[in-house]
Protein backbone atom coordinates (compact mmCIF):
# COMPACT_ATOMS: atom_id res chain seq x y z
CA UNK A 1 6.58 4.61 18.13
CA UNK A 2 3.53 6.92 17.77
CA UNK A 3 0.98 5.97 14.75
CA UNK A 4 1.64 8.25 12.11
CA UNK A 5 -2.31 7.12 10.40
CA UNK A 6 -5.11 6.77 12.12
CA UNK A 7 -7.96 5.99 10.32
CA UNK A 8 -11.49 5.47 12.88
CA UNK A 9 -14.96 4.08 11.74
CA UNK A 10 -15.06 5.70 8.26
CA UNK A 11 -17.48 4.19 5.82
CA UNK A 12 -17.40 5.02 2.16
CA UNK A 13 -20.29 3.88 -0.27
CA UNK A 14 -20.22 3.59 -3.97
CA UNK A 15 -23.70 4.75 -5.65
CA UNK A 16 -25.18 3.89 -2.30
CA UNK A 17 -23.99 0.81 -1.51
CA UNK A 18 -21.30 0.61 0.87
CA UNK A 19 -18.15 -0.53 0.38
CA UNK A 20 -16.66 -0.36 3.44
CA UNK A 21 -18.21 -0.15 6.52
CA UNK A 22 -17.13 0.88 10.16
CA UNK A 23 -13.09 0.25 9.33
CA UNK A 24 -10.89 1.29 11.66
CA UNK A 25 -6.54 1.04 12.08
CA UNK A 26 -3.66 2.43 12.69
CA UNK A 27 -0.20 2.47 11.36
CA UNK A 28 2.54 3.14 13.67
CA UNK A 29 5.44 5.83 12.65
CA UNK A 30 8.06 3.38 11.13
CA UNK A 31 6.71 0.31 10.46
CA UNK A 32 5.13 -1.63 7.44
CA UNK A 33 0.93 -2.84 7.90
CA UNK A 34 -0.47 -4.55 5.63
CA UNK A 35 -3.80 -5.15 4.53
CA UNK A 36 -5.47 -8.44 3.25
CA UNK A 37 -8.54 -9.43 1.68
CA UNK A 38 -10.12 -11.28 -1.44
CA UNK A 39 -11.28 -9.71 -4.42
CA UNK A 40 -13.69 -7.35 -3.52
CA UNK A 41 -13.35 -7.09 0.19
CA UNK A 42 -12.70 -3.46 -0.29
CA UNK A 43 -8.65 -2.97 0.13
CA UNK A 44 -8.51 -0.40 -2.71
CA UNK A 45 -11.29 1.53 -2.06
CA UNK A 46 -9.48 2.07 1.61
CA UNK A 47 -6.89 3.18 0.29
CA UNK A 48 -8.26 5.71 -2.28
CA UNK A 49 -10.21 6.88 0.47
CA UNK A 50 -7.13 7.70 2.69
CA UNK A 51 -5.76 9.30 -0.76
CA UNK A 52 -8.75 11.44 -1.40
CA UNK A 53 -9.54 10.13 -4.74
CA UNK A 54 -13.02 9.27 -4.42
CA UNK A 55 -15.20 12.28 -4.06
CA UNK A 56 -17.07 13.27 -0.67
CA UNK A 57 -15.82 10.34 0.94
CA UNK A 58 -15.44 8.89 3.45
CA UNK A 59 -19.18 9.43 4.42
CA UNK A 60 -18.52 8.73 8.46
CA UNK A 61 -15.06 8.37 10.29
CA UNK A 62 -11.79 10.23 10.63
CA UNK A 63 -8.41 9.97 9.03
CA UNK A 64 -5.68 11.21 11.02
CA UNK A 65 -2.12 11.61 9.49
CA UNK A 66 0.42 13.05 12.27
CA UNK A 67 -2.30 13.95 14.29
CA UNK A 68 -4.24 16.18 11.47
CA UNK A 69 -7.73 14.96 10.27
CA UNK A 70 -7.30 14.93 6.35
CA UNK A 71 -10.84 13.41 5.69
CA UNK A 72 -12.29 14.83 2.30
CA UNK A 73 -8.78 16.92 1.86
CA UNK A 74 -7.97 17.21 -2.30
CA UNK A 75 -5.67 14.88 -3.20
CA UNK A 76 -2.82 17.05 -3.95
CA UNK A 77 -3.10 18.49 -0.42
CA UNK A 78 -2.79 15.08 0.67
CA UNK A 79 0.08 14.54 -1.29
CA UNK A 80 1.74 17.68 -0.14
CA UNK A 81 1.24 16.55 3.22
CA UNK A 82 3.50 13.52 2.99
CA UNK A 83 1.66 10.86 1.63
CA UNK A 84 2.82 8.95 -1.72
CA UNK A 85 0.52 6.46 -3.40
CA UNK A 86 1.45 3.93 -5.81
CA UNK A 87 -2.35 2.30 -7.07
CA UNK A 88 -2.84 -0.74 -8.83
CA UNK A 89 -1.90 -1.15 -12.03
CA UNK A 90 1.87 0.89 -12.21
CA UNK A 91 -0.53 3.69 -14.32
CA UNK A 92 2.69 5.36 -15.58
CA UNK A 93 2.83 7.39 -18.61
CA UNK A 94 4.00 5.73 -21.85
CA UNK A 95 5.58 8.45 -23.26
CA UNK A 96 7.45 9.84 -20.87
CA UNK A 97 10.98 8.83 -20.21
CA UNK A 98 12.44 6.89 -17.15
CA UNK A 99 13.89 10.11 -15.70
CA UNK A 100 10.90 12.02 -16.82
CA UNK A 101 8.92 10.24 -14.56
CA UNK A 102 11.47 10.78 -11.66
CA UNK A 103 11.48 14.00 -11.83
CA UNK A 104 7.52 14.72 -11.87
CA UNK A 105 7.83 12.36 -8.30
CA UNK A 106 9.74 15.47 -7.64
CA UNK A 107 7.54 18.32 -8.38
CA UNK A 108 6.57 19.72 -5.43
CA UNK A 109 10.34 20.11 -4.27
CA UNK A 110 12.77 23.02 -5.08
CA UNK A 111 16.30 21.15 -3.70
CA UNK A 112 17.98 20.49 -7.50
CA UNK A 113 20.56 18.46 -5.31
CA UNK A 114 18.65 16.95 -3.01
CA UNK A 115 16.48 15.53 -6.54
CA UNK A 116 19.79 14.37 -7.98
CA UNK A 117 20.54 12.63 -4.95
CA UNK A 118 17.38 11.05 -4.63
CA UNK A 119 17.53 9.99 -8.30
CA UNK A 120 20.58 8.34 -7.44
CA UNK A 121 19.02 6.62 -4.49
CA UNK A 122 16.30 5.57 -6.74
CA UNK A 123 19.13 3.98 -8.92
CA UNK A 124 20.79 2.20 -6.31
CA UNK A 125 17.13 0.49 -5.30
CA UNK A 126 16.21 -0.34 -9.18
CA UNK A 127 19.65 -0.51 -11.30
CA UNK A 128 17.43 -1.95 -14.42
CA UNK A 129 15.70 1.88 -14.52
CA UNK A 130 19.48 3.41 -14.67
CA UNK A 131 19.95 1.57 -18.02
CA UNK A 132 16.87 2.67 -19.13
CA UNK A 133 17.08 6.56 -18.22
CA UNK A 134 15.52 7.70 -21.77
CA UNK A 135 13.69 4.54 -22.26
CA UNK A 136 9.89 5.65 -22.75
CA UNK A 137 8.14 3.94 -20.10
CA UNK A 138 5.45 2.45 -22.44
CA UNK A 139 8.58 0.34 -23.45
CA UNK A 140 9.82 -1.42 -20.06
CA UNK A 141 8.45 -4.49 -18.76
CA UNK A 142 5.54 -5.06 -16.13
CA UNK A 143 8.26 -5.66 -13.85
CA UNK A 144 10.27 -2.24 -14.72
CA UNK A 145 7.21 -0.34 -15.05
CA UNK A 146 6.29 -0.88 -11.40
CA UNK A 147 9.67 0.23 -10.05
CA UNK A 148 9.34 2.81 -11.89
CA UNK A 149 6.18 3.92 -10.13
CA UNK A 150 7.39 3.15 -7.05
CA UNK A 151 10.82 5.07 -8.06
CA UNK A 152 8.51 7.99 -9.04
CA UNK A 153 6.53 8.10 -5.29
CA UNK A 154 9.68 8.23 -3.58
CA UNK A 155 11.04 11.06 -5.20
CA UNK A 156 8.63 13.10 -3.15
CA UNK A 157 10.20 11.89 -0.35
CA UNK A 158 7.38 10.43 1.50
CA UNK A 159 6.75 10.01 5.17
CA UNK A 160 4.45 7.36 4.52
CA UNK A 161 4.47 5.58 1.16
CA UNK A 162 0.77 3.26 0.30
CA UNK A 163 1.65 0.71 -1.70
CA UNK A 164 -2.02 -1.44 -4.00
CA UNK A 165 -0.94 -4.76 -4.79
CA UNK A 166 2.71 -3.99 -5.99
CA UNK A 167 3.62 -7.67 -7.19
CA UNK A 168 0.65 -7.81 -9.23
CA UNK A 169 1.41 -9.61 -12.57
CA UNK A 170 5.04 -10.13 -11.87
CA UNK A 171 7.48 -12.69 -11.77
CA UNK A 172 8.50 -14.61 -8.33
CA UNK A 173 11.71 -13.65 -8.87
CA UNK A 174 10.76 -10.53 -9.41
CA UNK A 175 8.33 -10.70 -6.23
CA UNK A 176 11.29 -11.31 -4.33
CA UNK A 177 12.86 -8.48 -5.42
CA UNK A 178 10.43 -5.60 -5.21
CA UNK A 179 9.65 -7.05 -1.45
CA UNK A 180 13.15 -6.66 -0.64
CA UNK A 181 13.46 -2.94 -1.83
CA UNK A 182 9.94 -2.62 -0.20
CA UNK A 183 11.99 -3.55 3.16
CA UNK A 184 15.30 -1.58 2.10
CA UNK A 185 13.45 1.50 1.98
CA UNK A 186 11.12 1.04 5.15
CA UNK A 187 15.05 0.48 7.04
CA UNK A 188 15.63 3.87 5.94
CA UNK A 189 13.00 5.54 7.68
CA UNK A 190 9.79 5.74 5.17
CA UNK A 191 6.62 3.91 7.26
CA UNK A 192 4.80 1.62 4.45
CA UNK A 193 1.13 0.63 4.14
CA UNK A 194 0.68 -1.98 1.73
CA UNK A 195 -1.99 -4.42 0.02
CA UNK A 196 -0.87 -7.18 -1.34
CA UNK A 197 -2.83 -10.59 -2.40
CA UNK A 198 0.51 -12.65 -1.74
CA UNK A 199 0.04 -13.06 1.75
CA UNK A 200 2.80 -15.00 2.82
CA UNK A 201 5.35 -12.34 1.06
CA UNK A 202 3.64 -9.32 2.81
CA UNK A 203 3.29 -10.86 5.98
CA UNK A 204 7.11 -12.05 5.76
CA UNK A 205 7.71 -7.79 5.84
CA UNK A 206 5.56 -6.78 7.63
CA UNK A 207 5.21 -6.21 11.59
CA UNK A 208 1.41 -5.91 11.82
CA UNK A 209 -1.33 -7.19 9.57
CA UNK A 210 -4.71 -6.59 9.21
CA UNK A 211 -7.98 -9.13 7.09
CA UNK A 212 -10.54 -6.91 5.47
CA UNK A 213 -14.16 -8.80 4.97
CA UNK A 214 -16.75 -7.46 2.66
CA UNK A 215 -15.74 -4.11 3.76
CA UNK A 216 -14.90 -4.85 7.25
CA UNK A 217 -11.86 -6.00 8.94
CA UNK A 218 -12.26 -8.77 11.04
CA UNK A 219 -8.89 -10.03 12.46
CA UNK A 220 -5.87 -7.73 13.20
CA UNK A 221 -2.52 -8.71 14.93
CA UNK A 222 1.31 -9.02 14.96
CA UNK A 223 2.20 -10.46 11.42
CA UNK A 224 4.16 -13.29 12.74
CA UNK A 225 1.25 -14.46 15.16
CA UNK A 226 -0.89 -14.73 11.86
CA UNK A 227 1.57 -16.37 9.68
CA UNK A 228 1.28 -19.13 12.25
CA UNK A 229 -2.76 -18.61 12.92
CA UNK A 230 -4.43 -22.06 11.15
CA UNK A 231 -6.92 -20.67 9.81
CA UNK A 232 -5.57 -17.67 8.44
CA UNK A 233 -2.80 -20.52 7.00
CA UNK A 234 -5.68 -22.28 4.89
CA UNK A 235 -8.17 -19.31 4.02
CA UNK A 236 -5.20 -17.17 2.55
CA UNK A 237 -2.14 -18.87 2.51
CA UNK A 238 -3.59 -22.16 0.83
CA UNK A 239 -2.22 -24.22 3.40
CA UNK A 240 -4.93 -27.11 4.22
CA UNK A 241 -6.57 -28.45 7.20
CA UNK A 242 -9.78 -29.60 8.71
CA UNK A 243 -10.71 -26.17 9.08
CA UNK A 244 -14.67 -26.54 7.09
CA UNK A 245 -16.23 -23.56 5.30
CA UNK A 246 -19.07 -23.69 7.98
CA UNK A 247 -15.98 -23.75 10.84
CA UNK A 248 -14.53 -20.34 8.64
CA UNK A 249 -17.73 -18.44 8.95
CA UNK A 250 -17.48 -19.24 13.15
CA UNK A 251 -13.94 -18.27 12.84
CA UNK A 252 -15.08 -14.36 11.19
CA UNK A 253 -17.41 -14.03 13.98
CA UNK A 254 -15.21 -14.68 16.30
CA UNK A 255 -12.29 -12.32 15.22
CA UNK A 256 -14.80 -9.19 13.96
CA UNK A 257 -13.69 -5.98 15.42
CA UNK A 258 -14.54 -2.97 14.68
């Protein structure tokens, strides 16, 4: 499958310091990527870059989406292109309704029927947001709140739907659960970009992954090969070995790429 992103070399800086520097990946039509990193490596700021969100950057680089640079495009453009964005955090609006929220996913469509049906659909993935149709969503749990958001990007029927840390604050169980719609909805056609701190989870999904370093990546592959890489098992999996901290700083060396 063709990459449907392409982002090459950009850098972005935050009151001149940068934040990330020289990053560069693609994400095939289809598929789910995913991005680690620690606190701070810069996996948010990559993401609001792609979305347009922080202004005049990126400084350097492209960002392709279906072949179209959309560096420095407005947000909304962005949007309109085909991208949905779900950030950290849920950031829903408390006193809006369940299916109020749905429907401003929907905003930039005309198709009444083709809503409905997508409401349904949206339904079907979360059956706890059904229940709560004229719930205010200042009301539903952590948990409910993020399906919601998610719920709300894929009303615009995305092509590619960027997912920041979506099991933030939640439950296993209910880890389990949002990476299993996560997967339901990439098998019906929408290509995912995600960042997620549980590791193990988003590599379990996920067919290529990618580890972001104080602002640059430095080790890319197949997610399967890097479930089973050793150090990539103790550095962000927690899985011990004789791997040393001095033996970790050889190891990013040896993997940077650019």
């Amino acid at each position: 499958m063709p990459d449907l992103l392409e982002v090459k070399n950009i850098e972005t800086y935050y009151d001149l310091v940068y934040a990330i520097r020289g990053a560069s990946f693609a994400v095939e039509e289809g598929s789910i990527t995913t991005i680690l990193g620690n606190n701070g490596a810069g996996k948010s700021t990559i993401l609001k870059t792609i979305m347009g969100q922080i202004e005049d950057q990126p400084d350097k680089g492209i960002i392709e989406f279906d072949g179209i640079p959309i560096q420095k495009w407005d947000t909304d453009k962005i949007v309109r292109k085909g991208i949905a964005y779900v950030p950290e955090g849920r950031e829903v609006f408390k006193e809006l309704t369940v299916h109020e929220h749905l429907l401003m996913g929907a905003y930039l469509r005309k198709d009444s029927s083709g809503i409905k049906q997508d409401i349904k659909q949206v339904f079907e993935y979360f059956p706890v947001l059904k229940e709560r149709t004229n719930q205010w969503a200042g009301t539903l749990s952590g948990g409910e709140q993020q399906m919601l958001a998610i719920g709300r990007a894929l009303m615009l029927r995305p092509r590619l739907l960027i997912l920041d840390e979506p099991s933030l604050g939640l439950s296993p169980i209910l880890v389990k659960e949002i990476f299993s719609i996560i997967t339901e909805i990439n098998s019906k056609g929408t290509t995912i970009l995600l960042v997620e701190q549980n590791a193990n989870m988003a590599l379990s999904i996920s067919s290529t992954g990618l580890i972001l370093e104080n602002g640059r990546f430095v080790m890319k592959g197949k997610a399967k090969d890097l479930l089973e890489d050793k150090d990539v098992k103790e550095f962000y999996l927690g899985i011990k070995s004789e791997t040393s901290a001095k033996g970790y700083q050889r190891w990013k060396r040896k993997k940077a790429w650019r």
